[in-house]
Protein backbone atom coordinates (compact mmCIF):
# COMPACT_ATOMS: atom_id res chain seq x y z
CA UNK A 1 31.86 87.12 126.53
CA UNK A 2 31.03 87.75 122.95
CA UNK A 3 32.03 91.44 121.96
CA UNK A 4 34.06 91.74 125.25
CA UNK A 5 36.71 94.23 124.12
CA UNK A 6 40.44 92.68 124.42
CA UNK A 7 41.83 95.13 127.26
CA UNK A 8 39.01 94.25 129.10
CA UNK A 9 39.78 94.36 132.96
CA UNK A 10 42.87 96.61 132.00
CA UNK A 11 43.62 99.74 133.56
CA UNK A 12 42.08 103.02 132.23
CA UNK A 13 44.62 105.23 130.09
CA UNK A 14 46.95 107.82 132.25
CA UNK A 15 44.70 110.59 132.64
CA UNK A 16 41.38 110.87 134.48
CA UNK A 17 37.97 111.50 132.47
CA UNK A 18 35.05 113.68 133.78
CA UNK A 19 32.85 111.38 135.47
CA UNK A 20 28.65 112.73 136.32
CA UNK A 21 28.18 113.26 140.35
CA UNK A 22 29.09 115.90 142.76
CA UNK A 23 32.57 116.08 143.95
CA UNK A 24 33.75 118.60 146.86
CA UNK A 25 37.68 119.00 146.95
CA UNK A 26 39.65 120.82 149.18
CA UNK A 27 43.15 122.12 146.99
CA UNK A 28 46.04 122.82 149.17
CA UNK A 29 46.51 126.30 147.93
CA UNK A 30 49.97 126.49 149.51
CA UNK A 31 51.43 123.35 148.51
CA UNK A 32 53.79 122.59 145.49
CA UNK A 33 57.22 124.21 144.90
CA UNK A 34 55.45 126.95 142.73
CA UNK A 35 52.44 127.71 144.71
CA UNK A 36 50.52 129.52 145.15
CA UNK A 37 50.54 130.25 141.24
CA UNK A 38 50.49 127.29 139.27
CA UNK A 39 47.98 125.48 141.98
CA UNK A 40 45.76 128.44 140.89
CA UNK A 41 46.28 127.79 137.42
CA UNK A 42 45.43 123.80 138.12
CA UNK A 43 42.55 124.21 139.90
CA UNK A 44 41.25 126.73 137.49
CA UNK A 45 41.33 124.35 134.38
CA UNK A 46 39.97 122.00 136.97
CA UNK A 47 36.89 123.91 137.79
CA UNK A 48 36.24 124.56 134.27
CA UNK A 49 36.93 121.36 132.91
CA UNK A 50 34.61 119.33 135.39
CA UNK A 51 30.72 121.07 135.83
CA UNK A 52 30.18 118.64 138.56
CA UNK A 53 33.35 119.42 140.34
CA UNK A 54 33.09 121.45 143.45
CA UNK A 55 36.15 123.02 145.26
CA UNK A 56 36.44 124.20 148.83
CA UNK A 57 40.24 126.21 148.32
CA UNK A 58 42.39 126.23 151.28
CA UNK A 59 44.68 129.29 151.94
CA UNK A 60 45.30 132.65 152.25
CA UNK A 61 41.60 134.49 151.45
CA UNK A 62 43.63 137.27 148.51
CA UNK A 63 44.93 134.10 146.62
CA UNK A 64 41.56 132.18 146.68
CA UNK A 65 39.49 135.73 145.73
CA UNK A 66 42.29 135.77 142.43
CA UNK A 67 41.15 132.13 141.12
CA UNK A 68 37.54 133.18 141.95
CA UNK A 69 38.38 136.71 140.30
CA UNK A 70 38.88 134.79 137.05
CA UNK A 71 35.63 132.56 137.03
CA UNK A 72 32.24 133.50 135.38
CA UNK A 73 29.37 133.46 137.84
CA UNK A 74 28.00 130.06 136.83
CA UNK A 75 31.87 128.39 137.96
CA UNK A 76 32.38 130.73 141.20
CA UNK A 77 28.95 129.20 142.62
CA UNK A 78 30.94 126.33 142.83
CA UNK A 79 34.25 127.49 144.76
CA UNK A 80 34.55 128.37 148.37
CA UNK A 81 36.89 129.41 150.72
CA UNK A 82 38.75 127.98 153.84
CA UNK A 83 41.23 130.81 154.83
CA UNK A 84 44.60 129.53 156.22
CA UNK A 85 48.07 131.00 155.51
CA UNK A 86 50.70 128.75 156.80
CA UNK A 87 52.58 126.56 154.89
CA UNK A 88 54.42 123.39 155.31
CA UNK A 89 58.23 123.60 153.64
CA UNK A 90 59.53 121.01 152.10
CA UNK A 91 62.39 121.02 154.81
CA UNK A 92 60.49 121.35 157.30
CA UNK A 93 60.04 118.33 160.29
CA UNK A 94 56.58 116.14 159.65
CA UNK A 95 55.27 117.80 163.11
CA UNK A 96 54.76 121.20 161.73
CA UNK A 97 51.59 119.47 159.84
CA UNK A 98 50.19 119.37 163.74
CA UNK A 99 50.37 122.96 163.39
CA UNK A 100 47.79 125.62 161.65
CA UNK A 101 48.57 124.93 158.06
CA UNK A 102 47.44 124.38 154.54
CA UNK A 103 47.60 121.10 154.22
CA UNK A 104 45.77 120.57 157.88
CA UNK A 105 43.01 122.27 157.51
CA UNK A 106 42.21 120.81 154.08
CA UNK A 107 42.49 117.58 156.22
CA UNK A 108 40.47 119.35 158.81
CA UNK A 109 37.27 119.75 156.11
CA UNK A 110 37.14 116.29 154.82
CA UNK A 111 37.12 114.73 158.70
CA UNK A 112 34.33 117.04 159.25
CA UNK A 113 32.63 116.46 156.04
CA UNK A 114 32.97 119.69 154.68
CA UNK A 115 35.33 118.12 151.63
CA UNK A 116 35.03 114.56 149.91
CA UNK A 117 38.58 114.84 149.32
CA UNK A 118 41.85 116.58 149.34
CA UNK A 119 44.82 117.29 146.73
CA UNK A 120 47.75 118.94 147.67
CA UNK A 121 51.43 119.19 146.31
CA UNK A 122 52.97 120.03 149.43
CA UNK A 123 55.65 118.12 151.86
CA UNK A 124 54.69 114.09 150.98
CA UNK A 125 55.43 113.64 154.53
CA UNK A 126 53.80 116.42 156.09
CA UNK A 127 50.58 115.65 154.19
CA UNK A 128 50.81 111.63 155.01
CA UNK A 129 51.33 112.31 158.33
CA UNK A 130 48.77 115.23 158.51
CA UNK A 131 46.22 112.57 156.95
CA UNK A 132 47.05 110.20 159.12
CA UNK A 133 46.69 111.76 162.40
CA UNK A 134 43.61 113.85 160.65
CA UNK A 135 41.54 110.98 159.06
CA UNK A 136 43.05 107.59 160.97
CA UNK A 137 44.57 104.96 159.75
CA UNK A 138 42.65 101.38 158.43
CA UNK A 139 43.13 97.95 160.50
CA UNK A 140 46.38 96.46 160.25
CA UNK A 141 47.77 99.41 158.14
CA UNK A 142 50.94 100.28 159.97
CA UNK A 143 52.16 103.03 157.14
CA UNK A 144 50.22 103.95 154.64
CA UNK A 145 51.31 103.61 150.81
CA UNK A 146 51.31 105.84 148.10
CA UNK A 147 50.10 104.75 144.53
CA UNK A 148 50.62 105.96 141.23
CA UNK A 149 49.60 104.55 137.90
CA UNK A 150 51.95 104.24 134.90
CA UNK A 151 51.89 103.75 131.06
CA UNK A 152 53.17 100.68 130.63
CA UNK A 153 53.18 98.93 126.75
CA UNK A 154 50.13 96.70 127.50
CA UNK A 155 48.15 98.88 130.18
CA UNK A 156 48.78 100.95 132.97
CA UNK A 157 50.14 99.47 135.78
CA UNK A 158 50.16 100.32 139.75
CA UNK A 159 53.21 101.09 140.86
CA UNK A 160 53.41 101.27 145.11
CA UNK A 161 54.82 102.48 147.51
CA UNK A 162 56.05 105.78 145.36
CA UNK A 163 57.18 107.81 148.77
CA UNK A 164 55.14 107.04 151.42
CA UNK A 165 57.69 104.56 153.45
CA UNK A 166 61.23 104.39 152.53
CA UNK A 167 62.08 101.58 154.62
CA UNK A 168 59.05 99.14 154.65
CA UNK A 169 59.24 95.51 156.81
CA UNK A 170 58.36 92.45 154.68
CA UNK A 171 55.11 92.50 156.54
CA UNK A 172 54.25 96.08 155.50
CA UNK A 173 55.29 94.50 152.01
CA UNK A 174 52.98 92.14 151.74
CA UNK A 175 49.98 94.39 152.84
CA UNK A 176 51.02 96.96 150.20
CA UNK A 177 50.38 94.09 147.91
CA UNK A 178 46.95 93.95 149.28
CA UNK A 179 46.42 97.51 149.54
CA UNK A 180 47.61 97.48 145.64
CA UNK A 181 45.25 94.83 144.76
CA UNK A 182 42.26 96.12 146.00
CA UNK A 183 42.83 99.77 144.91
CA UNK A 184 43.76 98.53 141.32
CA UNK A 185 39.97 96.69 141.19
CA UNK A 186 38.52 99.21 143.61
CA UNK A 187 39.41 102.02 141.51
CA UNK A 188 40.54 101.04 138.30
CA UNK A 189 38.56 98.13 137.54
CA UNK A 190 41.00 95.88 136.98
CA UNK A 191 39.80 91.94 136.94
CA UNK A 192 41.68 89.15 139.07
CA UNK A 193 45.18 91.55 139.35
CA UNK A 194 48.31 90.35 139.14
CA UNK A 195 50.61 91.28 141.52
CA UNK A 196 54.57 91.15 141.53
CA UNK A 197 57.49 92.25 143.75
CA UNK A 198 60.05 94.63 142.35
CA UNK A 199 63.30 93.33 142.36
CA UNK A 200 66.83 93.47 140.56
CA UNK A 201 65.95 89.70 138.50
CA UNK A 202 62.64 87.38 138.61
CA UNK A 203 65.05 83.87 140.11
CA UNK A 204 63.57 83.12 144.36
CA UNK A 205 66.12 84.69 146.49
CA UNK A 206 66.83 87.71 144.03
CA UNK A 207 67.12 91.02 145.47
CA UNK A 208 68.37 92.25 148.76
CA UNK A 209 67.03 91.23 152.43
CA UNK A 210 63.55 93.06 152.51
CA UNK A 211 62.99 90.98 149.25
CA UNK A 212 63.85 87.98 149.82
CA UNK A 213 62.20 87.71 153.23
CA UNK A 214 58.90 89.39 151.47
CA UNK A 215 58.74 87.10 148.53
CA UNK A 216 57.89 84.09 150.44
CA UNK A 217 55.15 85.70 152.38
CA UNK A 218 53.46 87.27 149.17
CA UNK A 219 53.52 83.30 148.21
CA UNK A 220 51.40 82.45 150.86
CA UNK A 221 49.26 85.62 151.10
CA UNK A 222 45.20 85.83 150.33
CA UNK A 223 44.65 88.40 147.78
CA UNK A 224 41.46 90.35 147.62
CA UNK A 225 39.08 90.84 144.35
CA UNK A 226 40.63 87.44 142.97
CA UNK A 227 44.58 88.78 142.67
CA UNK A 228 47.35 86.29 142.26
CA UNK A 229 50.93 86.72 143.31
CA UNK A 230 53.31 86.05 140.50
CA UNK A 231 56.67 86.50 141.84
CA UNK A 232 59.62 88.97 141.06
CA UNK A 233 59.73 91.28 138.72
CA UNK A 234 62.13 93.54 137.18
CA UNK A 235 61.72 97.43 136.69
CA UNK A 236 61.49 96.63 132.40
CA UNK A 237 58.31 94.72 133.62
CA UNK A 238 56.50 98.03 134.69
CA UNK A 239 57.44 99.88 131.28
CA UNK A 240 55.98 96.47 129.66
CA UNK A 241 53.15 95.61 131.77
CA UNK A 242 52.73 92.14 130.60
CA UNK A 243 53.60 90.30 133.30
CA UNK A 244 51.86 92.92 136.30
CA UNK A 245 49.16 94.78 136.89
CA UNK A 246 50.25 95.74 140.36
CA UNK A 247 54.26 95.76 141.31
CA UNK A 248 54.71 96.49 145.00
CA UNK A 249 57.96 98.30 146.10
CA UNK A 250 59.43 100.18 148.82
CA UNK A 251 58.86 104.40 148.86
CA UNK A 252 62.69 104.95 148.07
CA UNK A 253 62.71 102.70 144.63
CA UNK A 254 59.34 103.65 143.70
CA UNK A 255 60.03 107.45 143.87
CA UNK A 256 63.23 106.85 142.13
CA UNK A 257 62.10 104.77 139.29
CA UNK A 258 58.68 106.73 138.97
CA UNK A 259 61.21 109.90 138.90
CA UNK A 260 63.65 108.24 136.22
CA UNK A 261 60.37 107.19 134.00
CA UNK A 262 59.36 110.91 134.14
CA UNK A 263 62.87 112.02 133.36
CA UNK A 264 62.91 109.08 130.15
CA UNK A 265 59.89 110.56 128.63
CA UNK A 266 61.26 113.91 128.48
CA UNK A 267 64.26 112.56 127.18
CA UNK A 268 62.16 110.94 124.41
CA UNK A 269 60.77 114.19 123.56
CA UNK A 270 57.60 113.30 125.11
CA UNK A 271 55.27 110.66 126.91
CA UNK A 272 53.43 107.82 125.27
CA UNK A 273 49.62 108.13 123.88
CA UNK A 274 47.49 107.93 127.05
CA UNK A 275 49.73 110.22 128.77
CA UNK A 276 52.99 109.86 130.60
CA UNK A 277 54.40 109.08 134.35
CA UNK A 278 51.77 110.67 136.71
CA UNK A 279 53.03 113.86 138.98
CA UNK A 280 49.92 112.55 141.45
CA UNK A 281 48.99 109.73 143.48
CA UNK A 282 46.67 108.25 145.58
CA UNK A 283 47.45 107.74 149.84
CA UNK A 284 46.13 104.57 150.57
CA UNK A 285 45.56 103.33 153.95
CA UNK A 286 43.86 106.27 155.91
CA UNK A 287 40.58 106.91 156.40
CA UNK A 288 39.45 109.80 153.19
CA UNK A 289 40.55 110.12 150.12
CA UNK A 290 43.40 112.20 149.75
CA UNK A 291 45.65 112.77 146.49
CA UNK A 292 49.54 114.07 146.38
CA UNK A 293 50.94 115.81 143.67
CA UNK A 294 54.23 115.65 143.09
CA UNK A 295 56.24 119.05 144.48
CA UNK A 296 57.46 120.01 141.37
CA UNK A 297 53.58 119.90 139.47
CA UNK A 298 52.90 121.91 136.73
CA UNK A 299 49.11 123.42 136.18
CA UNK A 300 47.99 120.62 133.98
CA UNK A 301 49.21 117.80 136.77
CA UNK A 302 47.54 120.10 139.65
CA UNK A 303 44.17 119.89 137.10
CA UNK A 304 44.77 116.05 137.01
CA UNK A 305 45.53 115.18 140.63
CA UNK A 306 42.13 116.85 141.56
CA UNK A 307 40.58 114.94 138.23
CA UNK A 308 41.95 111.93 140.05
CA UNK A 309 40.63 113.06 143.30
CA UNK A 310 36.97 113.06 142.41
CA UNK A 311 37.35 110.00 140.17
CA UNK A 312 38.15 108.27 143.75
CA UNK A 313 35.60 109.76 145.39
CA UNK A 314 32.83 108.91 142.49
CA UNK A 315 33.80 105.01 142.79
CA UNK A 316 33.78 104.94 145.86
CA UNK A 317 37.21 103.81 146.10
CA UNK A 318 38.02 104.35 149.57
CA UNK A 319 35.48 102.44 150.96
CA UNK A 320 35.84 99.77 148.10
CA UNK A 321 38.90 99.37 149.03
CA UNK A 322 38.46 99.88 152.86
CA UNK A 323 35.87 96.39 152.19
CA UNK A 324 37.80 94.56 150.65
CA UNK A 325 40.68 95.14 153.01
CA UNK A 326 38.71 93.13 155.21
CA UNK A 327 39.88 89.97 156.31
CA UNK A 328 42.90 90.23 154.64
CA UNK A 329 45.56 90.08 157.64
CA UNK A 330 49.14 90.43 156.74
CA UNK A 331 50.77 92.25 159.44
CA UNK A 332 49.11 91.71 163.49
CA UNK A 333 51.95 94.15 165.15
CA UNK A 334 50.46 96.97 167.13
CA UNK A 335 53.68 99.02 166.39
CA UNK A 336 52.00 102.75 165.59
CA UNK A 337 54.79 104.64 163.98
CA UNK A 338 54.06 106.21 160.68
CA UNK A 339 57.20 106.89 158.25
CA UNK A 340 56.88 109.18 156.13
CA UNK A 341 59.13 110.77 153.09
């Protein structure tokens, strides 16, 4: 169309912009390897950043007053309070999120509708398998997938699983790729996404078993919002983005490459314009929105995972995606176990 701009269809920049309509999200007070203080600190800048951001805090009542302490009386109308004071360690087993803690209740408030959505930087596993159990799981979503969007030279791209299932069938795969798909139009707005499978060269049969026995399948798979599979592709392809929009992996490689991106940019003295890897992502497959920061989150990542968290919520994502899903049948086993990181 005449005036169409050229990145049309592309990804929005790293980094979430303030969006009109009320969001309510519950912040994991607890979670993160530096909480309670630099959640505080997040969901401060958060609060203040966003007027039509709401937050329901979930912790211990002192460390909720201090955050509330600090806002004028306009911004504290818009905070309230969920006491709970346990916390789920990062070594601990993914039971203890059955158990009266952070990260459960904040679950807890957006099954009964008294959140939109949660954040929290806590235990991946606890809080996928908290969510999980908490919110359900979609039709023919065995284990749920964590996505994260990165820079990439020519747009963001979609980078999933990035911890959510470290050992992944070809089955659960291929509806990543789905689940990719549909988030990346869902949410992002990406037109007709292309979709590739990370692997160690772009030939058929490259890679080890999980790859070569997914590849195949992806060839033959339906992909929602007009998505095409195009094949392989190598971990230069995400830092280029030319050939992908969406690059499906397992949890293990996508944590460790979204990890050594991070670690480049620092090395670099910095991340690109449009910001740099993302310390949050987006659990799709249950049934809420929920949002996981990465353990080690500073304040400004904390700010942006919540960012990210109503930016969900205002699209409608979930449900976007949830409708989309739809149809789409990829894996028909009625195994039940969740995997978590």
């Amino acid at each position: 169309m005449p005036g169409t701009p050229a990145d049309a269809g592309r990804l929005s920049p790293a980094g979430v912009a303030t969006e009109p309509g009320t969001a309510r999200i519950a912040v994991d007070l607890l979670g993160g390897d530096d909480a309670p203080a630099v959640v505080v600190d997040g969901a401060l800048r958060a609060v203040r950043a966003d007027p039509h951001l709401h937050l329901l805090l979930v912790g211990p009542t002192e460390v909720a007053g201090a955050l509330i302490h600090a806002l004028d009386p306009a911004e504290r109308a818009r905070v309230t309070v969920r006491p709970a004071r346990t916390a789920v360690d990062m070594a601990d087993e993914l039971v203890t999120a059955r158990a009266d803690s952070t990260v459960r209740a904040a679950v807890a408030a957006v099954h009964s509708g008294q959140a939109d959505a949660l954040v929290s930087a806590g235990s991946t596993g606890a809080t996928v398998a908290a969510a999980a159990l908490g919110l359900g799981r979609w039709p023919e979503v065995r284990r749920p997938a964590l996505a994260a969007v990165l820079p990439a030279v020519s747009g963001p791209v979609v980078l999933l699983d990035v911890g959510g299932s470290l050992e992944p069938s070809p089955a659960t795969l291929a509806r990543h790729a789905v689940l990719g798909a549909a988030y990346a139009s869902a949410a992002h707005g990406v037109v007709a996404p292309r979709v590739g499978l990370l692997s160690v060269g772009t030939e058929p049969g490259k890679g080890d078993r999980a790859r070569r026995l997914t590849d195949p399948v992806l060839s033959t798979v339906t992909l929602p919002a007009g998505a095409r599979y195009v094949g392989l592709v190598e971990g230069y392809n995400v830092c280029v983005g030319t050939r992908a929009d969406v690059v499906v992996t397992d949890g293990f490689t996508g944590n460790v490459l979204l990890k050594a991106v991070e670690g480049a940019y620092a090395m670099a003295g910095g991340p690109p314009p449009g910001g740099g890897a993302p310390r949050a992502a987006a659990l799709l497959g249950v049934g809420g929105t929920v949002v996981v920061c990465h353990g080690a989150a500073r304040p400004d990542d904390i700010s942006s995972g919540i960012a990210l968290a109503a930016h969900l919520w205002r699209r409608d994502a979930t449900d976007r995606v949830a409708a989309l899903l739809a149809g789409h049948r990829t894996d028909r086993t009625t195994d039940t176990e969740v995997r978590t990181s």
